[in-house]
Protein backbone atom coordinates (compact mmCIF):
# COMPACT_ATOMS: atom_id res chain seq x y z
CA UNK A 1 224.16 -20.71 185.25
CA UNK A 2 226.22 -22.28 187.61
CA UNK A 3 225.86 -26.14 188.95
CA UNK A 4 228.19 -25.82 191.89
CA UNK A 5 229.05 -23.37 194.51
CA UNK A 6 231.79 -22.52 197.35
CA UNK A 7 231.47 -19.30 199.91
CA UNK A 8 230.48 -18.50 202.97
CA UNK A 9 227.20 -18.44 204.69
CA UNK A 10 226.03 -14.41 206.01
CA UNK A 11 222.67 -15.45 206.51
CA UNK A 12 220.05 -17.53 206.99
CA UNK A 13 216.24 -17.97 206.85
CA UNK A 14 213.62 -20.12 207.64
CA UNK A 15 214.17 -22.47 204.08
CA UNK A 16 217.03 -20.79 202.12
CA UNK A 17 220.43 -19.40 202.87
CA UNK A 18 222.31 -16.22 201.34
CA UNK A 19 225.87 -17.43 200.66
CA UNK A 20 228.89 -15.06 199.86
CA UNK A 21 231.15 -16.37 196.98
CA UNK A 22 233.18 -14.66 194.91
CA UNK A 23 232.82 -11.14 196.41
CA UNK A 24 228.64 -11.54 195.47
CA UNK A 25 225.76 -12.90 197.80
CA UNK A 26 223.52 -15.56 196.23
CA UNK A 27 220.08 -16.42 197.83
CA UNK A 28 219.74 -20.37 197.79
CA UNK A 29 216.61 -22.34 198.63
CA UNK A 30 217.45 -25.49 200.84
CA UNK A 31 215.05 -28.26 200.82
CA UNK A 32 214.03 -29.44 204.58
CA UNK A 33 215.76 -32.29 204.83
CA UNK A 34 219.06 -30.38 203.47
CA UNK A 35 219.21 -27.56 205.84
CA UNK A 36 219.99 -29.12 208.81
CA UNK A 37 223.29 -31.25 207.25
CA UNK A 38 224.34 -27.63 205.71
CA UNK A 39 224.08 -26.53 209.28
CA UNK A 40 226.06 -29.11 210.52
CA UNK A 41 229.31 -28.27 208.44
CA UNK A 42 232.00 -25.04 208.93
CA UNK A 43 229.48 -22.22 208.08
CA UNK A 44 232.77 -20.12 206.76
CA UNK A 45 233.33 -22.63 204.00
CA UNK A 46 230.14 -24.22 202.61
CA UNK A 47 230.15 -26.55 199.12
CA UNK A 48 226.59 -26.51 197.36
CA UNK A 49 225.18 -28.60 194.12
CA UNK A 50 222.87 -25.88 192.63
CA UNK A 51 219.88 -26.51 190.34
CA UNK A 52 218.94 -23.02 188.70
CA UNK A 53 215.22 -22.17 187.43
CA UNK A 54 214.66 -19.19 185.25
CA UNK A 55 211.54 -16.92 186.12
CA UNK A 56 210.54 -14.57 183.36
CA UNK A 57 208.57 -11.61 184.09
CA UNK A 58 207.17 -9.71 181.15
CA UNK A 59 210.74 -9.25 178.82
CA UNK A 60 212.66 -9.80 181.80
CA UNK A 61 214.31 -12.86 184.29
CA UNK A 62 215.55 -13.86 187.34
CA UNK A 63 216.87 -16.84 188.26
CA UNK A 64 216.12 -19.08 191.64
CA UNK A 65 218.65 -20.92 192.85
CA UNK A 66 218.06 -24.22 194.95
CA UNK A 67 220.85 -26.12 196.80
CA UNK A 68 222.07 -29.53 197.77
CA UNK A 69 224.85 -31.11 199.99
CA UNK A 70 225.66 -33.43 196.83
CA UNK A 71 224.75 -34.65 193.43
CA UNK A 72 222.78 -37.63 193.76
CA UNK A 73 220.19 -35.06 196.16
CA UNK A 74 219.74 -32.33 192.62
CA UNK A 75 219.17 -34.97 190.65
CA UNK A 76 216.75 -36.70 192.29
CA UNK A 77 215.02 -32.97 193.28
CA UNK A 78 215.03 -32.60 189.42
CA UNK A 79 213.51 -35.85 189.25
CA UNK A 80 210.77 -35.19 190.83
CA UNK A 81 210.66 -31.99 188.54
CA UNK A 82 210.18 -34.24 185.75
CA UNK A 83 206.51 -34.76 187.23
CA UNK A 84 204.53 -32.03 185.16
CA UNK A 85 202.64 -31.13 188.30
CA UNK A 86 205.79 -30.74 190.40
CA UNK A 87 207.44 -27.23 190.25
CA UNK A 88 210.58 -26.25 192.08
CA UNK A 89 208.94 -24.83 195.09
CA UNK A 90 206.54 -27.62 195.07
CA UNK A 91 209.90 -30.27 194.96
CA UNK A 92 211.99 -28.42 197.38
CA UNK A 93 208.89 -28.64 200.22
CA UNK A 94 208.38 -32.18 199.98
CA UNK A 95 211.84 -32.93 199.49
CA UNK A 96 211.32 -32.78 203.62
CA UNK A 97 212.93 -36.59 204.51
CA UNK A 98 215.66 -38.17 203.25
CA UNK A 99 215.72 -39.01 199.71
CA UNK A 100 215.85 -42.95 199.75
CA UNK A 101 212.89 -43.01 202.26
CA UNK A 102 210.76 -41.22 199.30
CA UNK A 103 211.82 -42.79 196.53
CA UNK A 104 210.96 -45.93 198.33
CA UNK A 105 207.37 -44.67 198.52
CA UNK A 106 207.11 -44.20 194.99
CA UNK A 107 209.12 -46.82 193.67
CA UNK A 108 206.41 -49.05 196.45
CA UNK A 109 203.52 -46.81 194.99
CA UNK A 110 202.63 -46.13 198.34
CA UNK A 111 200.38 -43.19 197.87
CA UNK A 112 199.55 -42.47 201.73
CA UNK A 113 203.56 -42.00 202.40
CA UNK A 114 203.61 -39.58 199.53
CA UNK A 115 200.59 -37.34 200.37
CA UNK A 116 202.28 -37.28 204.39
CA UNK A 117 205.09 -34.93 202.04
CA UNK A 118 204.49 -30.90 202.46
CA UNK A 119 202.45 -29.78 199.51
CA UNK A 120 201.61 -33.28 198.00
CA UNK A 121 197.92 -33.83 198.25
CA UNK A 122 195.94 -37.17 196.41
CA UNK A 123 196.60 -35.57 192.58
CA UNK A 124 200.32 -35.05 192.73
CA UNK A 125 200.84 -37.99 194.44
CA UNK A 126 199.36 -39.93 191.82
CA UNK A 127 201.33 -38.21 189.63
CA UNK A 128 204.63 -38.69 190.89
CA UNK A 129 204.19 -42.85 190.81
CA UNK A 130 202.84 -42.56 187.54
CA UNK A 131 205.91 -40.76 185.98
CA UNK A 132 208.43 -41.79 188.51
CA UNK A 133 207.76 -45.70 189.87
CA UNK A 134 210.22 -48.06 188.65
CA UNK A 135 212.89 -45.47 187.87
CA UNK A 136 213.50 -44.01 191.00
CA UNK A 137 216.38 -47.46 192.19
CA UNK A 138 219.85 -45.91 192.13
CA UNK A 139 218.04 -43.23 194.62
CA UNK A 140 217.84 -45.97 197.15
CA UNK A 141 221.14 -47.29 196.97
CA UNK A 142 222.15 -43.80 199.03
CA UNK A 143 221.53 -43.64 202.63
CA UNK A 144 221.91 -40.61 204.43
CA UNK A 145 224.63 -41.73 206.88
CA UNK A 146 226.87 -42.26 203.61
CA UNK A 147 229.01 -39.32 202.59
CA UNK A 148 231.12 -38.42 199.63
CA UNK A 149 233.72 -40.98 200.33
CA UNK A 150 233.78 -44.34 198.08
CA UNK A 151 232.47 -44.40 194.51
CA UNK A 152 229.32 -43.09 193.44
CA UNK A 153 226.21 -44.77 192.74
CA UNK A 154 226.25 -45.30 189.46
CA UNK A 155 222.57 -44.99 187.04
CA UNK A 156 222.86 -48.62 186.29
CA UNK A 157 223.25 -50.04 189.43
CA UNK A 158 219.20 -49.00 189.69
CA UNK A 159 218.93 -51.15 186.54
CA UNK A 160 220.58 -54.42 188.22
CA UNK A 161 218.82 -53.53 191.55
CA UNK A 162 215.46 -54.00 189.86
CA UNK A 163 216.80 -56.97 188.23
CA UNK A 164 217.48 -58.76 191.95
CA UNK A 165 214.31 -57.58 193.09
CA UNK A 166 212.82 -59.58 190.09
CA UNK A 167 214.90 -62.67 191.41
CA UNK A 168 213.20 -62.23 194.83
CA UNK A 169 215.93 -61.30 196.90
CA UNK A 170 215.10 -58.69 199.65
CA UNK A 171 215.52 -55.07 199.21
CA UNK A 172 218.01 -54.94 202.05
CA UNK A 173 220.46 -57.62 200.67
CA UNK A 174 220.47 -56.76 197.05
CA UNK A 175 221.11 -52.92 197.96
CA UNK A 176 224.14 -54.02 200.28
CA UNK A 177 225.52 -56.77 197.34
CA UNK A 178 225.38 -53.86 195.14
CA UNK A 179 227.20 -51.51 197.41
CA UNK A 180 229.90 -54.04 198.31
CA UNK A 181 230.45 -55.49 194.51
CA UNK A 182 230.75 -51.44 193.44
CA UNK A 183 233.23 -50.96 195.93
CA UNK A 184 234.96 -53.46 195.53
CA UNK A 185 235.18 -53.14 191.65
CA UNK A 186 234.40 -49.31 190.46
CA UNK A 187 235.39 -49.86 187.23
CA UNK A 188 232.22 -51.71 186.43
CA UNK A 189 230.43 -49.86 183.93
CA UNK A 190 226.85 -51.18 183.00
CA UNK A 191 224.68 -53.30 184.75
CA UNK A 192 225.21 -57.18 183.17
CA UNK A 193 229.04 -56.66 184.48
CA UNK A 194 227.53 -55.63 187.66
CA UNK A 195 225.55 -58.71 188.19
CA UNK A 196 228.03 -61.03 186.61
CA UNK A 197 230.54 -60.00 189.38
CA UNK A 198 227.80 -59.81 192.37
CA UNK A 199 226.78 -63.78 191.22
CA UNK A 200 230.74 -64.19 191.16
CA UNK A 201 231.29 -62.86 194.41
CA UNK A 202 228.46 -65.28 195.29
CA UNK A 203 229.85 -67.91 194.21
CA UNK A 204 232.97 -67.65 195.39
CA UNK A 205 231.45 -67.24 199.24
CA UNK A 206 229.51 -70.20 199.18
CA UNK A 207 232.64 -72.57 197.72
């Protein structure tokens, strides 16, 4: 099915929308902490990132459709679908703050965070740190004030996160360096360049 969609909003429900594109309506299921920013923009022209799940029923299907305001927010919904006790209705609930405040929680293993999420008791929680912790990084590169504009976090700048976290800087300052040196050079492409150029840039401001 489809990974992206345009239209127009004609209704809306407590967690999903029904959007209008193409001359057909399409229910889509918005996570809690996505409804509100869809909200916010012109409800006559509405850009989603879809994630479709396939339900069978005896011989037959139908498909679910869930929706995000960009990318990096599927793919870290399908993420947490990677956790074999997760399911998409399961994901979209506690998908209820924003996404770099819960992949801090599991990339912390803080357990107590993770059970405050809708539908997440002591089990999935566990879960979700087990499968998830130490692979969750590029996630908290993105903070929700930061929009489309500028490059894209990139999967390897999680990589050379880790690597300053091993190096003992603080979160804060290795997640801005990272920001700033991708920026400032998006044609970087895996993570040694990365951290060649951040130490560079380093070096150069302390001359």
């Amino acid at each position: 099915m489809f990974s992206k969609i345009r239209g127009k909003i004609v209704e809306r429900g407590e967690s999903s929308v029904l959007l209008e594109a193409g001359g057909l309506a399409y229910e889509i299921t918005l996570p809690p902490c996505i409804i509100d920013k869809v909200f916010q923009a012109d409800q006559n022209d509405v850009s989603l990132e879809v994630h479709s799940v396939l339900n069978m029923e005896g011989n037959s299907g139908k498909f679910s459709f869930y929706g995000f305001t960009n990318a990096i927010e599927r793919e870290f919904f399908e993420a947490l679908l990677s956790v074999a006790s997760i399911g998409p209705k399961s994901a979209a609930r506690a998908f209820s703050l924003p996404m770099a405040r819960i992949a801090a929680a599991i990339d912390e293993g803080d357990h107590a965070f993770l059970r405050t999420l809708p539908g997440i008791g002591q089990q999935k929680a566990r879960d979700i740190v087990a499968k998830l912790q130490g692979k969750v990084a590029r996630f908290l590169l993105i903070r929700e004030a930061q929009a489309t504009p500028g490059p894209a976090i990139p999967d390897f700048a999680g990589e050379a996160l880790a690597v300053l976290l091993q190096l003992e800087y603080k979160r804060a300052e290795a997640e801005a360096m990272i920001r700033q040196t991708i920026d400032a050079a998006p044609k970087i492409d895996n993570a040694e360049a990365l951290l060649a150029e951040i130490y560079r840039r380093k070096a150069l401001a302390s001359a």
